[in-house]
N, C-alpha and C. Protein backbone atom coordinates (compact mmCIF):
# COMPACT_ATOMS: atom_id res chain seq x y z
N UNK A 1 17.88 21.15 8.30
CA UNK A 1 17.68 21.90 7.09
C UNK A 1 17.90 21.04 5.85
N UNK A 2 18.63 20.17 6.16
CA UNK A 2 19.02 19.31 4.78
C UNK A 2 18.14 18.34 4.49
N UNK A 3 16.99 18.21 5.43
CA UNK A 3 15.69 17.36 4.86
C UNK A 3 15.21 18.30 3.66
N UNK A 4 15.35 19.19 3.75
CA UNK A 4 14.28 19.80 1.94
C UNK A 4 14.40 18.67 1.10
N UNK A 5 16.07 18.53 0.51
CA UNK A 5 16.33 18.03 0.01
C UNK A 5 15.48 16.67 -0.54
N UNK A 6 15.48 15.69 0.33
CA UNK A 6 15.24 14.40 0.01
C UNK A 6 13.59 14.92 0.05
N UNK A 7 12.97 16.14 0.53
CA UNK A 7 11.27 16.41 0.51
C UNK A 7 11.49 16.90 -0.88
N UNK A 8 12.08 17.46 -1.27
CA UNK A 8 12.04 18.24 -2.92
C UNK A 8 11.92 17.26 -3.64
N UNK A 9 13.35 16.21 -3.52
CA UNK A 9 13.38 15.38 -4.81
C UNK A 9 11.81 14.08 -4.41
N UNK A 10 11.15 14.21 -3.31
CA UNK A 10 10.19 13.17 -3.11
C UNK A 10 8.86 13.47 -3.82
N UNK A 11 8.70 15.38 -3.51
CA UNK A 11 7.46 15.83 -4.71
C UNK A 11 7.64 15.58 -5.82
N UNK A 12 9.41 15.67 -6.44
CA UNK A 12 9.06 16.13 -8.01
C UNK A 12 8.97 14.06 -8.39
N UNK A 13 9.23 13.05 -7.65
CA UNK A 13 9.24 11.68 -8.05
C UNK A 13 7.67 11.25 -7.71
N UNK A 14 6.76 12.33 -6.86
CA UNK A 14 5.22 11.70 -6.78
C UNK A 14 4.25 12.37 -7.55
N UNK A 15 5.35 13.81 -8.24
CA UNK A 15 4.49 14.31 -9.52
C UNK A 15 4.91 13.13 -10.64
N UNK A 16 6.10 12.38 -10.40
CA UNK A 16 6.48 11.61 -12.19
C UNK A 16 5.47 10.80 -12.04
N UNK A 17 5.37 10.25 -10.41
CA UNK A 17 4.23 9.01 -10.47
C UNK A 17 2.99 9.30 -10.92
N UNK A 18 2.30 10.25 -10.40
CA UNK A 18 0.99 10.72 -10.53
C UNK A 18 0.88 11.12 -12.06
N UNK A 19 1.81 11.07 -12.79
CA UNK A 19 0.76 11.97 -14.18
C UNK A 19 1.42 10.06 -14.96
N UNK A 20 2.33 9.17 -14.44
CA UNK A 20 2.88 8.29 -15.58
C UNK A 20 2.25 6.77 -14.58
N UNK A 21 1.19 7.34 -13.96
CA UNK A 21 0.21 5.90 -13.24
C UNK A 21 -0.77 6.18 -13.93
N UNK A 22 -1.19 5.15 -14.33
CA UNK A 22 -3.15 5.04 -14.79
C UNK A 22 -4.34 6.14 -13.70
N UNK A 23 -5.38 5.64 -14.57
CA UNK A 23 -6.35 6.47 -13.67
C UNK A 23 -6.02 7.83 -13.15
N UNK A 24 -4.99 8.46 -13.55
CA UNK A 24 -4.89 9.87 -13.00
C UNK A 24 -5.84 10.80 -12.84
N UNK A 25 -7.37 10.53 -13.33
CA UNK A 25 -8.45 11.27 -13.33
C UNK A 25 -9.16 10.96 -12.12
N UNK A 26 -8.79 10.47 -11.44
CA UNK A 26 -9.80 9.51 -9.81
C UNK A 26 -9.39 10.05 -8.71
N UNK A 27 -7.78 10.97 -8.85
CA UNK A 27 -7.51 11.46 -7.86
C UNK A 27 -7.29 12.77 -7.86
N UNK A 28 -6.96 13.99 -6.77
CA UNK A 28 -6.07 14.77 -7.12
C UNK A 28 -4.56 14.64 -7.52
N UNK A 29 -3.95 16.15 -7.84
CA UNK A 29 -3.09 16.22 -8.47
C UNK A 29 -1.88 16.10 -7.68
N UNK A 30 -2.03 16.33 -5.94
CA UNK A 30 -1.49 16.96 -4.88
C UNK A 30 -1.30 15.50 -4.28
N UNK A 31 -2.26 14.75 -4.34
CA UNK A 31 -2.33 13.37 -3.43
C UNK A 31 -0.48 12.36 -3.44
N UNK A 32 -0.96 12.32 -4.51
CA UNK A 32 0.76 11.12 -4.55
C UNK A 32 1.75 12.13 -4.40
N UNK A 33 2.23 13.35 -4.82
CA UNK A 33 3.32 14.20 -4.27
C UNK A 33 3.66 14.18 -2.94
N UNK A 34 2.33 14.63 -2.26
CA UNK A 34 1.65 14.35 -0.59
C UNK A 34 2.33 13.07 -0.22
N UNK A 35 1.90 11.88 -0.59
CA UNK A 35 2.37 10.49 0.23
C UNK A 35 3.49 10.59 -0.13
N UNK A 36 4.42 10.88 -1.42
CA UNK A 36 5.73 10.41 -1.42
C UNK A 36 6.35 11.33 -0.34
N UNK A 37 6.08 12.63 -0.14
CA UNK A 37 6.23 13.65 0.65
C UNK A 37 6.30 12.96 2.33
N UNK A 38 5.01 12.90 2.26
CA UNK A 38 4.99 12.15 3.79
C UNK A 38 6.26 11.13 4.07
N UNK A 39 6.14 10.09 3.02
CA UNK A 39 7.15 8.99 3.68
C UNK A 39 8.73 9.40 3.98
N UNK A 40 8.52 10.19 2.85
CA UNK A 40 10.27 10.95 2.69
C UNK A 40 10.92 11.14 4.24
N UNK A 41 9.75 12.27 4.79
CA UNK A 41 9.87 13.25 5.96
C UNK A 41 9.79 11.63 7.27
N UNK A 42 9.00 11.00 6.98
CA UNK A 42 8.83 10.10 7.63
C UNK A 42 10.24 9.20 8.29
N UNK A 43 10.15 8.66 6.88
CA UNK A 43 11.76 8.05 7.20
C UNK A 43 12.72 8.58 7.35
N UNK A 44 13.29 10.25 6.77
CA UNK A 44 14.53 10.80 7.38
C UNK A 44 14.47 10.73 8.66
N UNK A 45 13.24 11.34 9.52
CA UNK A 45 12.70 11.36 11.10
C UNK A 45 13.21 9.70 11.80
N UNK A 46 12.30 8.91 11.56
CA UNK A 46 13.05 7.73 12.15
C UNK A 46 14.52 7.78 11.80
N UNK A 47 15.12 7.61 11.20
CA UNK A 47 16.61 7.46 10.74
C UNK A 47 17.26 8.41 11.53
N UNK A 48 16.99 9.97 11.65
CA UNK A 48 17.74 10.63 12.52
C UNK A 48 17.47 9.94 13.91
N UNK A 49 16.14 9.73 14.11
CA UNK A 49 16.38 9.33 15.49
C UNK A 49 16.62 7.75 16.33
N UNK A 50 16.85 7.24 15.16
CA UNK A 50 18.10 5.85 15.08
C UNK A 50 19.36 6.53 15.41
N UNK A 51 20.06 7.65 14.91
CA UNK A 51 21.10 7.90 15.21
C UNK A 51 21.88 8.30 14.08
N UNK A 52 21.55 8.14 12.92
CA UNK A 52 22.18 8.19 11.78
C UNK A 52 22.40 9.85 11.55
N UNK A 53 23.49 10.01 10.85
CA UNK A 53 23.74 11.25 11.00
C UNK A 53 23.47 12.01 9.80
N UNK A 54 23.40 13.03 8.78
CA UNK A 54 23.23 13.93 7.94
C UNK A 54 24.35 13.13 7.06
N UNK A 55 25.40 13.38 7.18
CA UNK A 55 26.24 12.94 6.17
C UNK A 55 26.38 11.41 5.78
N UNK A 56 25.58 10.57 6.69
CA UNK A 56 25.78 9.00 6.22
C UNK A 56 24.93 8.69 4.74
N UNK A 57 25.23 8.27 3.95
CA UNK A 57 24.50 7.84 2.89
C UNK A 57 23.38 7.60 3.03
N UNK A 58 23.19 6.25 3.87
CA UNK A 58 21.98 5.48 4.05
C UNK A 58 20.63 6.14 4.23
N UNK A 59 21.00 7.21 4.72
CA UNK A 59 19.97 8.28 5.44
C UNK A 59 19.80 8.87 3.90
N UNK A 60 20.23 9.13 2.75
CA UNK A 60 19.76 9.96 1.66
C UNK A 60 19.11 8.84 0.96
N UNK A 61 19.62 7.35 1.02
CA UNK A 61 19.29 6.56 0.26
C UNK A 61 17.98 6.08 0.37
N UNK A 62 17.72 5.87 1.51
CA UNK A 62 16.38 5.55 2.30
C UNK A 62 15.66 6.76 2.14
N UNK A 63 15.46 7.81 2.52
CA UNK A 63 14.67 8.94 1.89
C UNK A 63 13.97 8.85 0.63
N UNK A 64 15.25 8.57 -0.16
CA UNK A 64 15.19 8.68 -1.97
C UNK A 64 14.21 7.60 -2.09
N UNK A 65 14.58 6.58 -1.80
CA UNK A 65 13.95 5.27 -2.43
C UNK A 65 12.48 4.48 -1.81
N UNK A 66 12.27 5.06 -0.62
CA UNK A 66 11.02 4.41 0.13
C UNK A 66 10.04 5.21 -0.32
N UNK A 67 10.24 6.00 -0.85
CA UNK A 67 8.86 6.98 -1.41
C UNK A 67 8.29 6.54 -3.19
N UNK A 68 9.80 5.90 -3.26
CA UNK A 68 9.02 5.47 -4.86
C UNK A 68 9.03 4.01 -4.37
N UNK A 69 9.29 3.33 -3.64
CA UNK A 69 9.27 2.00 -3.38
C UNK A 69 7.76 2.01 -2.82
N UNK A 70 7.49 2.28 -2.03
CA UNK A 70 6.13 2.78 -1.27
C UNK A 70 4.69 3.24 -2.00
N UNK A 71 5.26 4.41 -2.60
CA UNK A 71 3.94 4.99 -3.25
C UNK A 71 3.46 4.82 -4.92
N UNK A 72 4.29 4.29 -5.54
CA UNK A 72 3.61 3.85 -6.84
C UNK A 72 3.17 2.52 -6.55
N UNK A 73 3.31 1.49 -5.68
CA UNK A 73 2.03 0.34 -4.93
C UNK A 73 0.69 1.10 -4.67
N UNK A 74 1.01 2.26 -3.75
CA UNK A 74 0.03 2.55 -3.09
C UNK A 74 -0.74 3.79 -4.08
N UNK A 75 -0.55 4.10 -5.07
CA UNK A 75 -1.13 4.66 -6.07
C UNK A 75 -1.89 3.42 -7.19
N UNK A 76 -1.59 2.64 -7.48
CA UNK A 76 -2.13 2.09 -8.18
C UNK A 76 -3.15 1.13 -7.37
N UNK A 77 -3.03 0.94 -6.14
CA UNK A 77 -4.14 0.62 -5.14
C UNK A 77 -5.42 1.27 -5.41
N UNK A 78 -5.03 2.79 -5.07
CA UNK A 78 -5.79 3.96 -5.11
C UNK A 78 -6.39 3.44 -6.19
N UNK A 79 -6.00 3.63 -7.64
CA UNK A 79 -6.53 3.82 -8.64
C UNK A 79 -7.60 2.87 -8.99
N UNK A 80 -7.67 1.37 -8.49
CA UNK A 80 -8.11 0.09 -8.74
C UNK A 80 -9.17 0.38 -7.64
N UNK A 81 -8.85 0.87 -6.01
CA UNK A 81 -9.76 0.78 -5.36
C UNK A 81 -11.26 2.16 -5.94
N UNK A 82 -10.58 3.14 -6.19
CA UNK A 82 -11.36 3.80 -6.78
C UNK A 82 -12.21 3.31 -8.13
N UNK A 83 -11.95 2.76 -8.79
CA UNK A 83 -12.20 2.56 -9.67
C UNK A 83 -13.50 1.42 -9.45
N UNK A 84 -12.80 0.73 -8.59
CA UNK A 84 -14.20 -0.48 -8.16
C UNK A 84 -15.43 0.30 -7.23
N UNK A 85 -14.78 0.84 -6.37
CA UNK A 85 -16.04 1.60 -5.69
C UNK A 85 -17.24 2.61 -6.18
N UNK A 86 -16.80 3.21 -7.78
CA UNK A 86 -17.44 4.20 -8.57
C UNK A 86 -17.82 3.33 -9.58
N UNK A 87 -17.53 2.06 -9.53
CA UNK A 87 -18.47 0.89 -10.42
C UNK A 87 -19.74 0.28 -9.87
N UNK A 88 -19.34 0.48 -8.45
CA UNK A 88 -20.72 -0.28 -7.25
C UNK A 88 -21.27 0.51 -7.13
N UNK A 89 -20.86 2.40 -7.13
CA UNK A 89 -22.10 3.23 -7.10
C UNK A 89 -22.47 3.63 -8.07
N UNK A 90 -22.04 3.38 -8.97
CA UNK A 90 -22.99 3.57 -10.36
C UNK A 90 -24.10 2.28 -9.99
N UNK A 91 -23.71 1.10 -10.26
CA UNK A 91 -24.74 -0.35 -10.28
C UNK A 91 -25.42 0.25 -9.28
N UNK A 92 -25.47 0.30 -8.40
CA UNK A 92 -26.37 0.64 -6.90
C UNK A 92 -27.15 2.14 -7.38
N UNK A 93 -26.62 2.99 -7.59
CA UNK A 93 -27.83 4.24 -8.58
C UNK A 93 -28.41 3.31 -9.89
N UNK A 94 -27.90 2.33 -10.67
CA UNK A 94 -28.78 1.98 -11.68
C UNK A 94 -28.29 3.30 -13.01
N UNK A 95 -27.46 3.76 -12.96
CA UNK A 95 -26.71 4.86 -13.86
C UNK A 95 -25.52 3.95 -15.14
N UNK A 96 -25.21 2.90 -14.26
CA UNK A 96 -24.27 2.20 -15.61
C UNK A 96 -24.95 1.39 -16.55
C-alpha cells in the first residue's frame, strides 16, 4: 500500500517535467507523468524483491529519484526525436 506514495509524488514530478521541458506541444499531457509513473512502480518492485523492506530509506530514495533521473533525459529525447521526424515529413510532403 505504501507504493502510492512514491507513484503520487512520481506523477506530480512528470507533470513539473512535462509542462517545464521544451516542445511540450509534440506530446501528450499524460505521457511523461506515465514514464515517471512507470519507473517509480518499476523500481519499488525490483527493490522489494531484492529484499529491501518498506521502512528502509533506500527503497523511498530510489523511487523518488530514478524517475526524475530517468525521465527528463528521456523527455527531451522525445522532444528532439519528434521534432526531427515532423521535419523529414514535412520535406518528404514538400509542405516546409
Amino acid at each position: 500500500m505504501l507504493i502510492l506514495l512514491p507513484l503520487v509524488i512520481a506523477v506530480a514530478t512528470g507533470i513539473g517535467m512535462h509542462y517545464g521541458s521544451p516542445n511540450r506541444h509534440s506530446r501528450g499531457v499524460a505521457l511523461v507523468p506515465a514514464i515517471a509513473t512507470a519507473i517509480a512502480a518499476i523500481v519499488w518492485a525490483a527493490m522489494t524483491w531484492m529484499g529491501f523492506a518498506e521502512d528502509n530509506p533506500w527503497i523511498w530514495l530510489a523511487s523518488i529519484v530514478a524517475p526524475i533521473v530517468i525521465t527528463y533525459p528521456t523527455t527531451l529525447w522525445l522532444a528532439r526525436t519528434r521534432a526531427a521526424h515532423d521535419a523529414a515529413e514535412a520535406a518528404r510532403l514538400g509542405v516546409a
